[in-house]
C-alpha atoms as a PDB file:
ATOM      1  CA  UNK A   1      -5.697   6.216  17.151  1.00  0.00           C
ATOM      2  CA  UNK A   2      -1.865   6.490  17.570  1.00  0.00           C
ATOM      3  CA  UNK A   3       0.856   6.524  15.147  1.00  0.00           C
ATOM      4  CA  UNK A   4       3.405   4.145  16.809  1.00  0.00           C
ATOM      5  CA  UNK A   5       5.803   3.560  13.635  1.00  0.00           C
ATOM      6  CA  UNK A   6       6.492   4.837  10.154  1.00  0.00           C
ATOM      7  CA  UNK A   7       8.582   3.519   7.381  1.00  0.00           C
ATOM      8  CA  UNK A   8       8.914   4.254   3.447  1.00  0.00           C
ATOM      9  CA  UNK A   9      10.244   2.498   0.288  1.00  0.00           C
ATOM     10  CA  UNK A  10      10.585   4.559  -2.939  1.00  0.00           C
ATOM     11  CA  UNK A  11      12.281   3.292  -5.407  1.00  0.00           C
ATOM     12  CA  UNK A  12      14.645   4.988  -7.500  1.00  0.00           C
ATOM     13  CA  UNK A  13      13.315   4.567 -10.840  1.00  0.00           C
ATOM     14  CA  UNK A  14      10.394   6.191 -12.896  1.00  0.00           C
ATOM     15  CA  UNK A  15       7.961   6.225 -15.280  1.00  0.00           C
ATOM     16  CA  UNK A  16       5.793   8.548 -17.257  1.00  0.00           C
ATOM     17  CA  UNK A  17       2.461   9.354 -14.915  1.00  0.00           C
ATOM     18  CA  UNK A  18       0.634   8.908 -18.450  1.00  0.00           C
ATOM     19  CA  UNK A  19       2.057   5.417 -19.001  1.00  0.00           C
ATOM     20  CA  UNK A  20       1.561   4.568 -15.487  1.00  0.00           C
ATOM     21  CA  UNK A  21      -2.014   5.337 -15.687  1.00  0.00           C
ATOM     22  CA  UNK A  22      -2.794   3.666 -19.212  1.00  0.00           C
ATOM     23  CA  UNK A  23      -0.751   0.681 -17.531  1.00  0.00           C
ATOM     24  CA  UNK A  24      -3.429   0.098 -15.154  1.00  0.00           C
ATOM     25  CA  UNK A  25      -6.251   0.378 -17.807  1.00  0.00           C
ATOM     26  CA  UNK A  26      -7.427   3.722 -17.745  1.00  0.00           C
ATOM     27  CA  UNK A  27      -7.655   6.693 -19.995  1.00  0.00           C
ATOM     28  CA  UNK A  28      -5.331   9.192 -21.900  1.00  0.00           C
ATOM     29  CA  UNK A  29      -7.473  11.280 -20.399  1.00  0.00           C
ATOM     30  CA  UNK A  30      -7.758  10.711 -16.946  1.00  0.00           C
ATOM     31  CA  UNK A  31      -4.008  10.390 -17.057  1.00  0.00           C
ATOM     32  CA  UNK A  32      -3.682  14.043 -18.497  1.00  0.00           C
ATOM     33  CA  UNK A  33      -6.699  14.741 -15.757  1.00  0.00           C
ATOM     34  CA  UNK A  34      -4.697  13.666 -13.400  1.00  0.00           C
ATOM     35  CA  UNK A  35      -0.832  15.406 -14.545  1.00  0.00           C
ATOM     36  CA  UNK A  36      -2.462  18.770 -14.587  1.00  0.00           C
ATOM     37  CA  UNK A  37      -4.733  18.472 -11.192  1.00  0.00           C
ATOM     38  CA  UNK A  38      -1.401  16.971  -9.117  1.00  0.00           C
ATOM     39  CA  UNK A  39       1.323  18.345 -11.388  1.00  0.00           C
ATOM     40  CA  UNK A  40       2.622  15.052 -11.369  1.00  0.00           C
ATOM     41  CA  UNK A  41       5.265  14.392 -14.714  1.00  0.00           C
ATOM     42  CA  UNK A  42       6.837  10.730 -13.301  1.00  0.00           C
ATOM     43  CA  UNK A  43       5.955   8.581 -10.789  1.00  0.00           C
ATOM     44  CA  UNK A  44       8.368   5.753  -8.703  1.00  0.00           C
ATOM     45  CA  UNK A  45       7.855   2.299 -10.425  1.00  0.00           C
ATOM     46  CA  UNK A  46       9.241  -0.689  -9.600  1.00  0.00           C
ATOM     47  CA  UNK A  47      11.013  -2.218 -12.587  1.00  0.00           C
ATOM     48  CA  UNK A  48      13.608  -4.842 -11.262  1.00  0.00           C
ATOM     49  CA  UNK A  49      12.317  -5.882  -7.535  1.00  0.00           C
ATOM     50  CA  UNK A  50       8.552  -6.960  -6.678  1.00  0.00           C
ATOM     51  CA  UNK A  51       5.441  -5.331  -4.795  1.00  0.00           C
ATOM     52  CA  UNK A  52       6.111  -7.999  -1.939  1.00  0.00           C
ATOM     53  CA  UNK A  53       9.845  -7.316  -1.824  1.00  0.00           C
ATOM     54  CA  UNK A  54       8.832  -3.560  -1.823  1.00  0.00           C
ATOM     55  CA  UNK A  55       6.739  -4.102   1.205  1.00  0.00           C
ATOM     56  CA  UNK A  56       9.679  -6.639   3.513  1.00  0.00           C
ATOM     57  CA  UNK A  57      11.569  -3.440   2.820  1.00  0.00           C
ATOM     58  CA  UNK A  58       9.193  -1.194   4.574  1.00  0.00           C
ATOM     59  CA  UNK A  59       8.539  -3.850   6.745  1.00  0.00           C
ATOM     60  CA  UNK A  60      11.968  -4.204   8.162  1.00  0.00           C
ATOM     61  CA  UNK A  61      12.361  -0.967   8.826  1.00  0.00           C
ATOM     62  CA  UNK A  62       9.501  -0.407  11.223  1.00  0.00           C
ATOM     63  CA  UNK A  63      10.181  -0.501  14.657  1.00  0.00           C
ATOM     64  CA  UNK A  64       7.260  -3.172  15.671  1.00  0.00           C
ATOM     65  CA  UNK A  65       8.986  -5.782  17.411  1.00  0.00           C
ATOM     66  CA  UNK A  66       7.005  -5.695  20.505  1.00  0.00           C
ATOM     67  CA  UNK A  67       3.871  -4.066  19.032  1.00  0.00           C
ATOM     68  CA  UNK A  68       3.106  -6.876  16.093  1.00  0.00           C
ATOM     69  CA  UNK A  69      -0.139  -5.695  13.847  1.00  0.00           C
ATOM     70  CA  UNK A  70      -3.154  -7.671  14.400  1.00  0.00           C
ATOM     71  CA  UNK A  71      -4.555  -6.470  11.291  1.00  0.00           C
ATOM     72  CA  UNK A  72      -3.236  -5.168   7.946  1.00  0.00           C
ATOM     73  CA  UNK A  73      -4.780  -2.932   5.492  1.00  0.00           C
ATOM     74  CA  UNK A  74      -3.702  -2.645   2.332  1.00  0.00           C
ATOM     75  CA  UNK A  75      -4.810   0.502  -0.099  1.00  0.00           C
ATOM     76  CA  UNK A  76      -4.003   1.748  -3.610  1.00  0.00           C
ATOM     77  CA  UNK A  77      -5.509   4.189  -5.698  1.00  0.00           C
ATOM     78  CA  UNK A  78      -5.446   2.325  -8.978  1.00  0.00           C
ATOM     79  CA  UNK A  79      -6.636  -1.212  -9.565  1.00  0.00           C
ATOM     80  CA  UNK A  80      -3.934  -3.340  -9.327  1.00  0.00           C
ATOM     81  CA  UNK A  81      -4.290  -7.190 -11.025  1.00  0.00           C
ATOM     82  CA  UNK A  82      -2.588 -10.183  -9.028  1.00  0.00           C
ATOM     83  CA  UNK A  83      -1.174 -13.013 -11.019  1.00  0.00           C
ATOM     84  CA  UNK A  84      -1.351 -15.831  -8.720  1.00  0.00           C
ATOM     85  CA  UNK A  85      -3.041 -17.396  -5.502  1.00  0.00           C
ATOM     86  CA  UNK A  86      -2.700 -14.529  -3.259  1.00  0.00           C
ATOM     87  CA  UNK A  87      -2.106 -11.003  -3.687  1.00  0.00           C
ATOM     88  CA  UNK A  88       1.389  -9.656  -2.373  1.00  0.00           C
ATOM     89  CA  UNK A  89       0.061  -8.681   0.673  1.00  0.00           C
ATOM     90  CA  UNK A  90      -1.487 -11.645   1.609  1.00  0.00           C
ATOM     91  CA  UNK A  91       1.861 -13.665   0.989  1.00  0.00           C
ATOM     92  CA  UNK A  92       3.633 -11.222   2.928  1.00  0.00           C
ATOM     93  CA  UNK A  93       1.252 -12.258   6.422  1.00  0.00           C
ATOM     94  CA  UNK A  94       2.020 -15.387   5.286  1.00  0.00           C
ATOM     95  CA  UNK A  95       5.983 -15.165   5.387  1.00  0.00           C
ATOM     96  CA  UNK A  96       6.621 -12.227   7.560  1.00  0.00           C
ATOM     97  CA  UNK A  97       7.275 -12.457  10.887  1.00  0.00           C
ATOM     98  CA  UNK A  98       6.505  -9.368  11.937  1.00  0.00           C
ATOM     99  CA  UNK A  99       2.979 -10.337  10.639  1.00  0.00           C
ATOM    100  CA  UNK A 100       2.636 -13.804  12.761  1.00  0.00           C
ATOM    101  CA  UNK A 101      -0.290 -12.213  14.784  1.00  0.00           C
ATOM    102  CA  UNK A 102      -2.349 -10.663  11.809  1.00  0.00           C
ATOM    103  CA  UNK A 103      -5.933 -12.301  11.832  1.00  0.00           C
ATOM    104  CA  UNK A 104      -7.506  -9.647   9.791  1.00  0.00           C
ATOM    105  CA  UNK A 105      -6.635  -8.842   5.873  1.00  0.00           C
ATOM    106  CA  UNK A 106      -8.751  -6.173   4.049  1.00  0.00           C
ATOM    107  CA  UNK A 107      -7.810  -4.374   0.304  1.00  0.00           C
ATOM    108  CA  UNK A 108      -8.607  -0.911  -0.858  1.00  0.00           C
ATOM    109  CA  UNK A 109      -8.899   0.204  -3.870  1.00  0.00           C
ATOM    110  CA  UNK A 110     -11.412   3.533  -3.858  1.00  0.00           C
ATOM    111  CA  UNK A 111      -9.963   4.176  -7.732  1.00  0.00           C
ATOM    112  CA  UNK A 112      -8.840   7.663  -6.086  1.00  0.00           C
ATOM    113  CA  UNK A 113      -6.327   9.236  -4.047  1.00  0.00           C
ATOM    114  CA  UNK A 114      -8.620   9.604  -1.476  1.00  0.00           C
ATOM    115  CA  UNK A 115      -8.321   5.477  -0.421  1.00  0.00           C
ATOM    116  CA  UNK A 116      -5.993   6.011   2.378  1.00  0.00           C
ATOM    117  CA  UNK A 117      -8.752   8.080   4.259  1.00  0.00           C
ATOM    118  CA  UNK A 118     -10.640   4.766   3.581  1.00  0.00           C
ATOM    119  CA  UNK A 119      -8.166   2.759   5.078  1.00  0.00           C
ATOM    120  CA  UNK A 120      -7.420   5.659   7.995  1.00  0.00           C
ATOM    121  CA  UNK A 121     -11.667   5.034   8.440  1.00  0.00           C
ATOM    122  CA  UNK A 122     -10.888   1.056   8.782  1.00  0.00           C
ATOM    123  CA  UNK A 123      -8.347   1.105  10.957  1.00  0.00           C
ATOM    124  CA  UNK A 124     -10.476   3.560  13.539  1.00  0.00           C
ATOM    125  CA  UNK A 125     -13.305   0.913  13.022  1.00  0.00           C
ATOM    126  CA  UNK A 126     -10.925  -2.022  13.618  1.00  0.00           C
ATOM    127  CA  UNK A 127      -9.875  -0.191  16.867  1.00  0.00           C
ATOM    128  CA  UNK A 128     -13.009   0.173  18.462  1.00  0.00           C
ATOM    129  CA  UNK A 129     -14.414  -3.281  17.769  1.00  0.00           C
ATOM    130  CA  UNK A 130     -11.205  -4.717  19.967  1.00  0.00           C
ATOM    131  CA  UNK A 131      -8.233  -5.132  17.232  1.00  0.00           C
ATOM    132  CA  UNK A 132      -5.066  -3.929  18.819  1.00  0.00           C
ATOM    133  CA  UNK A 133      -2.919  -2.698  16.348  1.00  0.00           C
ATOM    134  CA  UNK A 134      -3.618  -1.551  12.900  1.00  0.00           C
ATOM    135  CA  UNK A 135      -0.667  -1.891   9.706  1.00  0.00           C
ATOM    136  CA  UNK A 136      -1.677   0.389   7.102  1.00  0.00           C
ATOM    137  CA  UNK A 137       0.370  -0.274   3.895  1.00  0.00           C
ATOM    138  CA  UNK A 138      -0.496   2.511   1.116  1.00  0.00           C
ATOM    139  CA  UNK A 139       0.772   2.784  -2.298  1.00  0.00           C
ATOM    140  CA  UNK A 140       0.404   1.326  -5.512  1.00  0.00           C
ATOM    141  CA  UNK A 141       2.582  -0.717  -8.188  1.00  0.00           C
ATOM    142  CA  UNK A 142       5.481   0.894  -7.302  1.00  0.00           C
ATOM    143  CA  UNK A 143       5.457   2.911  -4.028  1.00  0.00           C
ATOM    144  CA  UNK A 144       5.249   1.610  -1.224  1.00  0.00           C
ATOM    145  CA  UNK A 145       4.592   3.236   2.375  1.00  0.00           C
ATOM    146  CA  UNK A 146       3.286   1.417   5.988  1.00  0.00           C
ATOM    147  CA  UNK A 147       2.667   3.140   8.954  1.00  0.00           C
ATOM    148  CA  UNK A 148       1.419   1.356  12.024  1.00  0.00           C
END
């Protein structure tokens, strides 16, 4: 497995990790769990643009032209609740260009920080059975970061 392209989106506002946390339906407690264990006060939220206009950001701004994904995976941390027909990512393969080749779609969401070695675990799978190229879009809610 080769890392061909890399591109990040963070946006500029933040929010409280604790209200983050209870925001996606867990506990006071895991969120103070979690402040202490990462040292983590705020985390980069999107407030005023959306998860799919997060991830065209990123998107543009990998260089992929000749080297289009023939598979996207998508993983986040924290359960993350689509209103909707499709989750962002799957409108995004469905609009993108950059995605006209993708056949395969697959979601993470290990409830841990761990999920990108999930997705990292995928994408070596992916590889072997024949898929070319591998996106990997990680992040959650608010951050968003692809590397192909």
């Amino acid at each position: 497995m080769r890392l061909v392209s890399q591109a990040h989106y963070i946006p500029d506002t933040r929010q409280s990790i604790t209200d983050a946390i209870l925001a996606n339906g867990q506990s006071i407690y895991e969120a103070k769990a979690f402040g202490r264990l990462f040292g983590f006060e705020n985390v980069a939220t999107l407030t005023d643009k959306t998860l799919t206009h997060a991830f065209e950001t990123v998107l543009d701004g990998l260089d992929i032209q000749s080297d289009l994904p023939d598979a996207v995976i998508y993983c986040h941390g924290n359960p993350v609740q689509y209103t909707g027909d499709l989750s962002p990512v799957e409108e995004l393969v469905k609009t993108h260009p950059a995605l006209k080749n993708v056949e395969h779609v697959f979601e993470l969401d290990q409830h841990t920080c761990s999920t990108l070695f999930w997705a990292l675990d995928v994408a070596q799978g992916l590889l072997r059975d024949g898929t070319k190229r591998v996106l990997i879009l990680a992040g959650a809610g608010g951050v968003g970061h692809l590397a192909v």
